[in-house]
C-alpha atoms as a PDB file:
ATOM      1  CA  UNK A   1       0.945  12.792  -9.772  1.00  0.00           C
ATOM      2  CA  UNK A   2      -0.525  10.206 -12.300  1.00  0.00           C
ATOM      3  CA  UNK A   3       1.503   6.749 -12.305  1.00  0.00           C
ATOM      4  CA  UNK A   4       1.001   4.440 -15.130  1.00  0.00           C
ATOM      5  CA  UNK A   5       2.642   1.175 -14.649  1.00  0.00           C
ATOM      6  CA  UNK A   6       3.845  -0.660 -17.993  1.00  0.00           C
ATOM      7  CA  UNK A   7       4.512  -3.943 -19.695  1.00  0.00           C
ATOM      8  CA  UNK A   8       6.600  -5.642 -22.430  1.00  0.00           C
ATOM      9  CA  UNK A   9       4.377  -5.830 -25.810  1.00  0.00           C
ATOM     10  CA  UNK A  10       2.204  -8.752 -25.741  1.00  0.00           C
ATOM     11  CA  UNK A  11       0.504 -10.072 -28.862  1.00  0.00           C
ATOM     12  CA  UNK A  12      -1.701 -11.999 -27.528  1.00  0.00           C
ATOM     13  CA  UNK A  13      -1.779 -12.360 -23.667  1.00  0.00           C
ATOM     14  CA  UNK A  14      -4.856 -12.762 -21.455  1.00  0.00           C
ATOM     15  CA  UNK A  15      -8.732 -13.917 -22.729  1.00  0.00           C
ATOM     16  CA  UNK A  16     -10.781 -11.060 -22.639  1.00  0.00           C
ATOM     17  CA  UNK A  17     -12.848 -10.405 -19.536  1.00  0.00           C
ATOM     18  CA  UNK A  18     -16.815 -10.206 -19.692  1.00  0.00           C
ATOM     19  CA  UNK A  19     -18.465  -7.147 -21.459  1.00  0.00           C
ATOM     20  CA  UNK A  20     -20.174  -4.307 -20.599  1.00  0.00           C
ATOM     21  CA  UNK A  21     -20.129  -0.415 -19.125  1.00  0.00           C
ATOM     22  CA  UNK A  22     -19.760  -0.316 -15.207  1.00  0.00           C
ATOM     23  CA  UNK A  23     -22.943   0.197 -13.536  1.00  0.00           C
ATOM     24  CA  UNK A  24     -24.291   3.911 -12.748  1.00  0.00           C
ATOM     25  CA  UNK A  25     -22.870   5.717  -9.985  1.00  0.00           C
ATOM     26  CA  UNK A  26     -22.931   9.085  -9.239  1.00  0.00           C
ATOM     27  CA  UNK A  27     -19.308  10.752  -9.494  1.00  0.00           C
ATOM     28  CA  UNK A  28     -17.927  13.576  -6.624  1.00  0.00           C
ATOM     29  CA  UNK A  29     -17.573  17.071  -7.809  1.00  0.00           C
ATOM     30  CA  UNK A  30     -13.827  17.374  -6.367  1.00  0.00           C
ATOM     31  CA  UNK A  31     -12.222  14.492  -8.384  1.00  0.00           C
ATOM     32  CA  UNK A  32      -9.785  17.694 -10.094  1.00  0.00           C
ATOM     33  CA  UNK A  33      -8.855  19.113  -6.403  1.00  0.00           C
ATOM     34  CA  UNK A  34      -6.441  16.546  -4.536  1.00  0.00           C
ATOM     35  CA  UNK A  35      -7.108  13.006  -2.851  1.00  0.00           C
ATOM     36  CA  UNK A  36     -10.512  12.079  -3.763  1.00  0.00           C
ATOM     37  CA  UNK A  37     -12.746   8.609  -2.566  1.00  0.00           C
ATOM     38  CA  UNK A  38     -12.449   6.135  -4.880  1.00  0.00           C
ATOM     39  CA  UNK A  39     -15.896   5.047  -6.552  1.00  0.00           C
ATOM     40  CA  UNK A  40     -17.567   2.070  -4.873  1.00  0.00           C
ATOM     41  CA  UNK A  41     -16.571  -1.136  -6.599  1.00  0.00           C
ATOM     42  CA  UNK A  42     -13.173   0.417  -8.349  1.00  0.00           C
ATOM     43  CA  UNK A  43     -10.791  -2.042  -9.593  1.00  0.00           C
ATOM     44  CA  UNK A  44      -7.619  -0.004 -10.658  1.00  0.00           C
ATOM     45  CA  UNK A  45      -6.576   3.363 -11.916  1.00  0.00           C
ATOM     46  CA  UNK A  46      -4.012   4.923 -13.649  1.00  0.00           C
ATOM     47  CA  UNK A  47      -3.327   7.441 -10.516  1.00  0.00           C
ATOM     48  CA  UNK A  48      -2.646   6.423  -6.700  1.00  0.00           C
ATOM     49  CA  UNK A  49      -5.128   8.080  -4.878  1.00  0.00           C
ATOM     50  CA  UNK A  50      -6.212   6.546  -1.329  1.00  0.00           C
ATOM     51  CA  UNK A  51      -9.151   4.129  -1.798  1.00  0.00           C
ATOM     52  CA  UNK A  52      -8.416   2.852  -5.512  1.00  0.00           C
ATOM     53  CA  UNK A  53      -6.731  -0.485  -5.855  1.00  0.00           C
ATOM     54  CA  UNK A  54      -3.374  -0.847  -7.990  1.00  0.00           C
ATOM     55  CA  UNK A  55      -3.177   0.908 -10.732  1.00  0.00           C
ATOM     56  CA  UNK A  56      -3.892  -0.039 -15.027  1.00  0.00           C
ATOM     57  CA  UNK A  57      -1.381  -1.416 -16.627  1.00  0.00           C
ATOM     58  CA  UNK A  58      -1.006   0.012 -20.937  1.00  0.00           C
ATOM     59  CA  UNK A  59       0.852  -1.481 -23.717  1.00  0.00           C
ATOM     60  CA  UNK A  60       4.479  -0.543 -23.888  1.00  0.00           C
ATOM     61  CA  UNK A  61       7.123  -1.999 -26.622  1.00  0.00           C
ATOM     62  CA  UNK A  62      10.825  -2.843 -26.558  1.00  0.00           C
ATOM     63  CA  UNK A  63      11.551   0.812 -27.165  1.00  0.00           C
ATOM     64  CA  UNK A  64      12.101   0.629 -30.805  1.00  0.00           C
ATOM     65  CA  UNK A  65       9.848   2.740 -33.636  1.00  0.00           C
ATOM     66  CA  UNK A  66       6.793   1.750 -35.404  1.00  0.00           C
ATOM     67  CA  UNK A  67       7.301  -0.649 -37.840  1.00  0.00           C
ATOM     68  CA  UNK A  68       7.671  -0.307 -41.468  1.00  0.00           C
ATOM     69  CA  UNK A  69       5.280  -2.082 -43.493  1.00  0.00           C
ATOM     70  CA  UNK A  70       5.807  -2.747 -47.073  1.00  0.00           C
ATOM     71  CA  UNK A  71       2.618  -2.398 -48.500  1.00  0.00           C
ATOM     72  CA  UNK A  72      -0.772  -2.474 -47.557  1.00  0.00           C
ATOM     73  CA  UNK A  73      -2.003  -4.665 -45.069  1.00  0.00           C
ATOM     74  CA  UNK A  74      -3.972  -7.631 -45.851  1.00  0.00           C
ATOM     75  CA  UNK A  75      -7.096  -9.532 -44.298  1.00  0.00           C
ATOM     76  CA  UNK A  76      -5.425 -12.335 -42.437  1.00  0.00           C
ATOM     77  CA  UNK A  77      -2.886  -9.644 -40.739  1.00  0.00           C
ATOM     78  CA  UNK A  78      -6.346  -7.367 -39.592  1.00  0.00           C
ATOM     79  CA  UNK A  79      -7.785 -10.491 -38.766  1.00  0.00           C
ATOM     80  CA  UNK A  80      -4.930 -11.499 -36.469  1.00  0.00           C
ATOM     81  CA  UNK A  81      -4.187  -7.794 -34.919  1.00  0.00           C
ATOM     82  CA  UNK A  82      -7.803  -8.328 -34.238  1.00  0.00           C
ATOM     83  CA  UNK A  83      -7.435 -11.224 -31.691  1.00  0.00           C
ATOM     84  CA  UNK A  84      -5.204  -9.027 -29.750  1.00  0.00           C
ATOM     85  CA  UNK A  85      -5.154  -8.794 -26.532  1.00  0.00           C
ATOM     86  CA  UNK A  86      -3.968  -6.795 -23.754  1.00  0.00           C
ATOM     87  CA  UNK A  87      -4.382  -8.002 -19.827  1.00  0.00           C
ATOM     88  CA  UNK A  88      -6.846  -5.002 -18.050  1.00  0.00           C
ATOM     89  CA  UNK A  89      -8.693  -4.365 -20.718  1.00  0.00           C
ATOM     90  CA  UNK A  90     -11.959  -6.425 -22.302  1.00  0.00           C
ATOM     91  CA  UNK A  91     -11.658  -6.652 -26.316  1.00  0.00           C
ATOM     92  CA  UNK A  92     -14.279  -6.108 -28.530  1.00  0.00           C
ATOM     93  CA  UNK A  93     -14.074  -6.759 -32.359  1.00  0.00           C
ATOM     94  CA  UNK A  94     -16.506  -3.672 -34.133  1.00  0.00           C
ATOM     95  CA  UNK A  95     -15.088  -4.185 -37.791  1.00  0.00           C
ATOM     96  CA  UNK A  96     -13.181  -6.814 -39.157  1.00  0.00           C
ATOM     97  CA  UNK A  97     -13.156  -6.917 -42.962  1.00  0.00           C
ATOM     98  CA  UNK A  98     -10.166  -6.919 -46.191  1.00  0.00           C
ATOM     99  CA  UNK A  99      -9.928  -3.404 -45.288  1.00  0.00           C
ATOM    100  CA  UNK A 100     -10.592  -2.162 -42.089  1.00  0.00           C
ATOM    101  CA  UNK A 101      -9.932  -3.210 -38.321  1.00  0.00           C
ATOM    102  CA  UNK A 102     -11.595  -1.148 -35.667  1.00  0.00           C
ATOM    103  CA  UNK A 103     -11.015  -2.599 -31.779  1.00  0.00           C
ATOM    104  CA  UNK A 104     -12.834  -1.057 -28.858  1.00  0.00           C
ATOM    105  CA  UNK A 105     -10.677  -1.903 -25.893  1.00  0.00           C
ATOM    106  CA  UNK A 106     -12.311  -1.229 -22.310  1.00  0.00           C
ATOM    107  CA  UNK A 107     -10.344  -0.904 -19.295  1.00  0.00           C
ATOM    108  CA  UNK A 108     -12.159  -2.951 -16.275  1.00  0.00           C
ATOM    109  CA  UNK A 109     -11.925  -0.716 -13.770  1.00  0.00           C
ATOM    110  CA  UNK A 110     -13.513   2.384 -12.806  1.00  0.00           C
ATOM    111  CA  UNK A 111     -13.369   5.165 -13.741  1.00  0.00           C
ATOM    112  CA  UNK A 112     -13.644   4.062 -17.405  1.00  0.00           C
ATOM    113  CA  UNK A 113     -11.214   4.745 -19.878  1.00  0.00           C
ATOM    114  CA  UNK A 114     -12.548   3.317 -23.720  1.00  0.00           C
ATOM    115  CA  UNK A 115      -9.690   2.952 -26.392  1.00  0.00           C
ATOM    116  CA  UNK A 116     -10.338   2.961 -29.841  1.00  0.00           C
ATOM    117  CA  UNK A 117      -8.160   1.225 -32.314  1.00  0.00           C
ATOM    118  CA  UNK A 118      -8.605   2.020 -36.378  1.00  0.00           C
ATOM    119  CA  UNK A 119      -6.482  -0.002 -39.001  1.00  0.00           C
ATOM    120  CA  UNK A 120      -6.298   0.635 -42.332  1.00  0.00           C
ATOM    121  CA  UNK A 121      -4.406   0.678 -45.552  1.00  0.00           C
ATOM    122  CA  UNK A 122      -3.452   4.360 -47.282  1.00  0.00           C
ATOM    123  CA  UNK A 123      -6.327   4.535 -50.224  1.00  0.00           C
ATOM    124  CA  UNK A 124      -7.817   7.125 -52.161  1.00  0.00           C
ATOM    125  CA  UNK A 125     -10.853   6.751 -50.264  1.00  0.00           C
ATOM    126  CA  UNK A 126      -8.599   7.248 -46.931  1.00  0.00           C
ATOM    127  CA  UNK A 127      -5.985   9.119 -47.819  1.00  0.00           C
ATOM    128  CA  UNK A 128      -2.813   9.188 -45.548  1.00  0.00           C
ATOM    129  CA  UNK A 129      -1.624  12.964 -44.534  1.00  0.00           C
ATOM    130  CA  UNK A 130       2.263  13.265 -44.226  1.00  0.00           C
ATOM    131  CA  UNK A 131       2.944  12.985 -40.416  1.00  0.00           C
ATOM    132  CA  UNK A 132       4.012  16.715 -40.066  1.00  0.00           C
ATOM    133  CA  UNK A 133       2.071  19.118 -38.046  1.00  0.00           C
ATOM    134  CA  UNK A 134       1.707  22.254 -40.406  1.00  0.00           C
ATOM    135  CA  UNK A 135      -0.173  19.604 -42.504  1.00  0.00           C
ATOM    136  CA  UNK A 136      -2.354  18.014 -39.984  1.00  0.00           C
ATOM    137  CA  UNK A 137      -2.851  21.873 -38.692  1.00  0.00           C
ATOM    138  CA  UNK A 138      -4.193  22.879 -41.857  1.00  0.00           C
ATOM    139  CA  UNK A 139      -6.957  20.370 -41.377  1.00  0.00           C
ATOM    140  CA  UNK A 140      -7.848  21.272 -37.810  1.00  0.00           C
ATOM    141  CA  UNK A 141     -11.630  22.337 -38.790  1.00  0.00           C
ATOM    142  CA  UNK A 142     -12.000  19.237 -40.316  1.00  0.00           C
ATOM    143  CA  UNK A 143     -10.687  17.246 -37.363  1.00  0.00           C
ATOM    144  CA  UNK A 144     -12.607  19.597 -35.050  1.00  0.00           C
ATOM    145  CA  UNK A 145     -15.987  18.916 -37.060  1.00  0.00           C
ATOM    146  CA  UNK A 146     -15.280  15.339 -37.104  1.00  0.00           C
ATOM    147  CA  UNK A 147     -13.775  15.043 -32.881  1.00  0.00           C
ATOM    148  CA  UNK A 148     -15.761  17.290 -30.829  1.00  0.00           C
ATOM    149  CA  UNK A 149     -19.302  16.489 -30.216  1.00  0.00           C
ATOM    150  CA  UNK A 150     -21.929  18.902 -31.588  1.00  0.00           C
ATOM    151  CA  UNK A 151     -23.750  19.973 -28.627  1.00  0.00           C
ATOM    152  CA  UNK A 152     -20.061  21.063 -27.263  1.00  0.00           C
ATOM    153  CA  UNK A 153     -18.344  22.607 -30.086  1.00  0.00           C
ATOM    154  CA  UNK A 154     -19.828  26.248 -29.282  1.00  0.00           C
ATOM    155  CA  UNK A 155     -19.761  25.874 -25.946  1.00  0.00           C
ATOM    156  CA  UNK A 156     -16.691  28.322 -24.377  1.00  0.00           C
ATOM    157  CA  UNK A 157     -14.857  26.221 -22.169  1.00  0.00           C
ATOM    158  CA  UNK A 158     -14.998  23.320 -24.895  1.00  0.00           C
ATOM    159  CA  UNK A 159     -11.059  23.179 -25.947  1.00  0.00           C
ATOM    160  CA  UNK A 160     -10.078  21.170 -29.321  1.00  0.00           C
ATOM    161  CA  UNK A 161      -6.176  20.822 -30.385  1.00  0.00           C
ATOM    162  CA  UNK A 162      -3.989  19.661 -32.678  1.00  0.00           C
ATOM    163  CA  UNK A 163      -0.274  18.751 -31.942  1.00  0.00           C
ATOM    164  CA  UNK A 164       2.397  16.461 -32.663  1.00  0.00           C
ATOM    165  CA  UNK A 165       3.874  13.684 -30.167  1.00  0.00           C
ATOM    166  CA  UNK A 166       6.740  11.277 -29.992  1.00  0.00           C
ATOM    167  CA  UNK A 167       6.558   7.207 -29.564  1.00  0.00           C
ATOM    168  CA  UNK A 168      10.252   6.116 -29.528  1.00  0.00           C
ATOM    169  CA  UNK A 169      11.416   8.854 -31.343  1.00  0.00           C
ATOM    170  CA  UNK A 170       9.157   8.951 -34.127  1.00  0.00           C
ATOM    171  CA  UNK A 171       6.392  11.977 -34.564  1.00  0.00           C
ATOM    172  CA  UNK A 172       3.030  11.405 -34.167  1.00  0.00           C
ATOM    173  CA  UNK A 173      -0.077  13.667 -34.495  1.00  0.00           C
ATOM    174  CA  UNK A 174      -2.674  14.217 -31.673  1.00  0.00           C
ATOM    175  CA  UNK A 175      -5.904  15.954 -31.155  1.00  0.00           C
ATOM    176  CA  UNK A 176      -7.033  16.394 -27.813  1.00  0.00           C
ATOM    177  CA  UNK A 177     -11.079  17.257 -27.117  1.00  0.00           C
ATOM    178  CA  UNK A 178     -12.319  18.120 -23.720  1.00  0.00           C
ATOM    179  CA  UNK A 179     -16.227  20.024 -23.097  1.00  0.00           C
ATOM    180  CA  UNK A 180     -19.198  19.443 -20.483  1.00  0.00           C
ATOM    181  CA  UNK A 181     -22.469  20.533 -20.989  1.00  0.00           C
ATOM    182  CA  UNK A 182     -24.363  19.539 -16.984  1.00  0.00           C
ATOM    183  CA  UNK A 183     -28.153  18.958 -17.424  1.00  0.00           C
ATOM    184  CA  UNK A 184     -30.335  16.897 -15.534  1.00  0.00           C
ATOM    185  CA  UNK A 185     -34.027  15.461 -16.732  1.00  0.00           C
ATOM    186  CA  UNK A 186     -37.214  16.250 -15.145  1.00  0.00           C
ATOM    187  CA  UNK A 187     -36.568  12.987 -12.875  1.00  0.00           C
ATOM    188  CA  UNK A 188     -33.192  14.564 -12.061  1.00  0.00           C
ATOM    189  CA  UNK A 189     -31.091  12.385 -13.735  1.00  0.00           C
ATOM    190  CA  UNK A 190     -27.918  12.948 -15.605  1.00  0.00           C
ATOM    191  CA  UNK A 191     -28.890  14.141 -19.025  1.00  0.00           C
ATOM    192  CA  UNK A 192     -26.208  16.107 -19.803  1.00  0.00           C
ATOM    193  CA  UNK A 193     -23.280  15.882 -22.404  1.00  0.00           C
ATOM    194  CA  UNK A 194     -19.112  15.495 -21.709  1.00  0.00           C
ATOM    195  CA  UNK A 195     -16.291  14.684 -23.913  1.00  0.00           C
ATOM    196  CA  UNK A 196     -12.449  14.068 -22.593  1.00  0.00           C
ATOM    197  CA  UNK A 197     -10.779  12.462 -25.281  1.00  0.00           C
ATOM    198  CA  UNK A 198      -7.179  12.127 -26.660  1.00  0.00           C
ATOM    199  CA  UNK A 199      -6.333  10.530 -30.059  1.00  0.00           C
ATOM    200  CA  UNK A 200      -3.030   9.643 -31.985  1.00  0.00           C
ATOM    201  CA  UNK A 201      -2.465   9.503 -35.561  1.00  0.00           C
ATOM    202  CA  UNK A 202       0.418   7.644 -37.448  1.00  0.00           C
ATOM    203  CA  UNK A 203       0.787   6.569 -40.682  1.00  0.00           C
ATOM    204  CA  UNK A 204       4.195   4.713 -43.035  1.00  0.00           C
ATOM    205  CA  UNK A 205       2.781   6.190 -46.152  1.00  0.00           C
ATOM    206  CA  UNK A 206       1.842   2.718 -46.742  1.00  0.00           C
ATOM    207  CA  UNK A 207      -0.680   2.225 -43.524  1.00  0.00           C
ATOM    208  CA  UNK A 208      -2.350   4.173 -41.427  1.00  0.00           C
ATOM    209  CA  UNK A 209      -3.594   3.813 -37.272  1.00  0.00           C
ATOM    210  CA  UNK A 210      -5.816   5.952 -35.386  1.00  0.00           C
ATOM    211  CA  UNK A 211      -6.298   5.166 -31.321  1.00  0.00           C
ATOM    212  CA  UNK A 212      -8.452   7.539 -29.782  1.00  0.00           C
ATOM    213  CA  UNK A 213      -8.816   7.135 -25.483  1.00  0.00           C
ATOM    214  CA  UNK A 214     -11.763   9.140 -23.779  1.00  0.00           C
ATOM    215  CA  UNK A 215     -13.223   8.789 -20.481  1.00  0.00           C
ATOM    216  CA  UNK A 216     -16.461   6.349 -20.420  1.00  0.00           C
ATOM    217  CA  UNK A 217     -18.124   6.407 -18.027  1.00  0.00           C
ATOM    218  CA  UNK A 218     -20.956   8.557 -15.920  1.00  0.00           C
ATOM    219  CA  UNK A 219     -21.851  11.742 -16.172  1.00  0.00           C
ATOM    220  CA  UNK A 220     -19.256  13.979 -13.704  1.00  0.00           C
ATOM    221  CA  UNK A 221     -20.939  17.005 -11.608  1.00  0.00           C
ATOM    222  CA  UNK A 222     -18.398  19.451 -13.721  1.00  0.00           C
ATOM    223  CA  UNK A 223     -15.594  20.273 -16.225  1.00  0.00           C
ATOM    224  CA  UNK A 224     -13.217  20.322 -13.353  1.00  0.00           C
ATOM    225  CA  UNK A 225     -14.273  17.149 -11.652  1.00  0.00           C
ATOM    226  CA  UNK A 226     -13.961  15.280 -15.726  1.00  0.00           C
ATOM    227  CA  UNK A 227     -10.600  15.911 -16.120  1.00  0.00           C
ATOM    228  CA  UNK A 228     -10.090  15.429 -13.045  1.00  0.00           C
ATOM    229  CA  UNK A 229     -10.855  11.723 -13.534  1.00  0.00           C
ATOM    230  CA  UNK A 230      -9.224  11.182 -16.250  1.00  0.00           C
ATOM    231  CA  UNK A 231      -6.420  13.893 -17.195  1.00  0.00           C
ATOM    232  CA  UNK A 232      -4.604  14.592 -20.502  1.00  0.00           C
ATOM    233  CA  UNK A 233      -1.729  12.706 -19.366  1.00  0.00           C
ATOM    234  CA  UNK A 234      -3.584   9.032 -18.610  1.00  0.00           C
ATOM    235  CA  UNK A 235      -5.217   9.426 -22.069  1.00  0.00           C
ATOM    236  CA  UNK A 236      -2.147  10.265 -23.782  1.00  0.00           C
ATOM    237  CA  UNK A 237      -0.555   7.013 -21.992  1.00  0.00           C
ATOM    238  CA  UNK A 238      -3.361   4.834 -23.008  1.00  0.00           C
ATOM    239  CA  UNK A 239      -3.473   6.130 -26.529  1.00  0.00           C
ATOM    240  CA  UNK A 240      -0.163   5.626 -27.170  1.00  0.00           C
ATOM    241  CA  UNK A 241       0.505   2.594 -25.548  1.00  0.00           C
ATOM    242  CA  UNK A 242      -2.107   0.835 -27.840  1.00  0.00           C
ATOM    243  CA  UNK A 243      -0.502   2.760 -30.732  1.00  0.00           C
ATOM    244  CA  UNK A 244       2.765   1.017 -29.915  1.00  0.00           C
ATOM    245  CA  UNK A 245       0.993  -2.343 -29.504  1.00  0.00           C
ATOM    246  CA  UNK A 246      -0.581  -2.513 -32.648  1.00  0.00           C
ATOM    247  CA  UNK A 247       2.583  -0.703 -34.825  1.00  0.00           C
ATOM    248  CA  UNK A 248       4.976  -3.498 -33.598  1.00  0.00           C
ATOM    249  CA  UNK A 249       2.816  -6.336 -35.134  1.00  0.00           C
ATOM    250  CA  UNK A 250       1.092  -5.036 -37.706  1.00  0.00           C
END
């Protein structure tokens, strides 16, 4: 049973911890199959499992919809949404322009979970799809092509969907990705290639948000044993908590 504990939205709360991705250790092959050791050095995860210390808290708002801009949002509010901050999580700024926000937010504790938030206006050169599934659906090879990493796409247990979700009783879209691909170089390190990733989609017909949440961290021993780490469900939790976040303030 995952357990994700939650907070009232915060616009700006603690400063941002140092950076960087949690030194290399090697992960157990039966994370997906019960009570598992936590790695050396964990922090905090979104399940209770004996050995990991309390778990992440996400983003969670008064209960109320996304708001409604009014028309497209302008540099000083990307600039601000930009110094937000969430305690748990380390913040780092990737774009910041008249445009465009893009936020990488990092969880501090092990196993890694990497959130990333895009902010934009609707424009011709990124066009906002109606937030229906049929239409979202009918670009699934596109999203697919875009999502799933290249190495994995062929690959037979790789899954890709698309699907709609609610935040406080508004529709969102989702895709979920999930492949591994286990190799090992010639000095028998991890070489391989993995993908568990959830992302949520909303737009006002005005603005548009994109938060995708994927495991980031080191290579598991198998498919099993990666979502094992970090299920559907905590990435779902972390997407959408940051998509809450974001859509109260912007």
């Amino acid at each position: 049973m995952r357990v994700v504990l939650v907070a009232l939205l915060l616009a700006s709360a603690a400063s941002a911890c140092g950076k960087g991705k949690p030194a290399p250790q090697t992960a157990p092959d039966n994370v997906g199959s019960g009570d598992v050791e936590a790695l050396k050095g964990d922090k905090g995860h979104l399940s209770k499992v004996p050995g990991y210390a309390s778990d992440i808290t996400v983003p969670k708002g008064t209960g109320a919809p996304p708001v409604k801009t009014t028309g497209p949002i302008d540099a000083d509010k990307l600039k601000s949404l930009g110094e937000t901050q969430f305690p748990g999580f380390r913040r780092e700024v990737k774009t910041a322009d008249s445009t465009k926000l893009v936020v990488e937010e990092m969880t501090g504790s092990r196993p890694a979970i990497r959130a990333i938030v895009t902010i934009q206006p609707c424009s011709k050169d990124a066009p906002c799809t109606p937030i229906n599934l049929p239409a979202w659906q009918a670009k699934a090879a596109d999203l697919r092509k875009s999502t799933v990493r290249p190495d994995l796409d062929k690959l037979p247990d790789t899954t890709f969907e698309v699907a709609s979700d609610t935040l406080n009783g508004t529709t969102v879209i989702s895709t979920y990705a999930v492949g591994f691909l286990g190799k090992m170089d010639e000095n028998g390190n991890p070489a391989g290639s993995y993908q568990n990733a959830y992302e949520a989609y909303f737009n006002d017909g005005q603005n548009q948000i994109s938060v995708s949440a994927e495991y980031y961290d080191d290579q598991p021993k198998s498919l099993k044993a990666l979502q094992g780490y970090t299920p559907k469900s905590d990435l779902q939790k972390v997407a959408l908590g940051f998509l809450d976040l974001f859509t109260q303030n912007w």
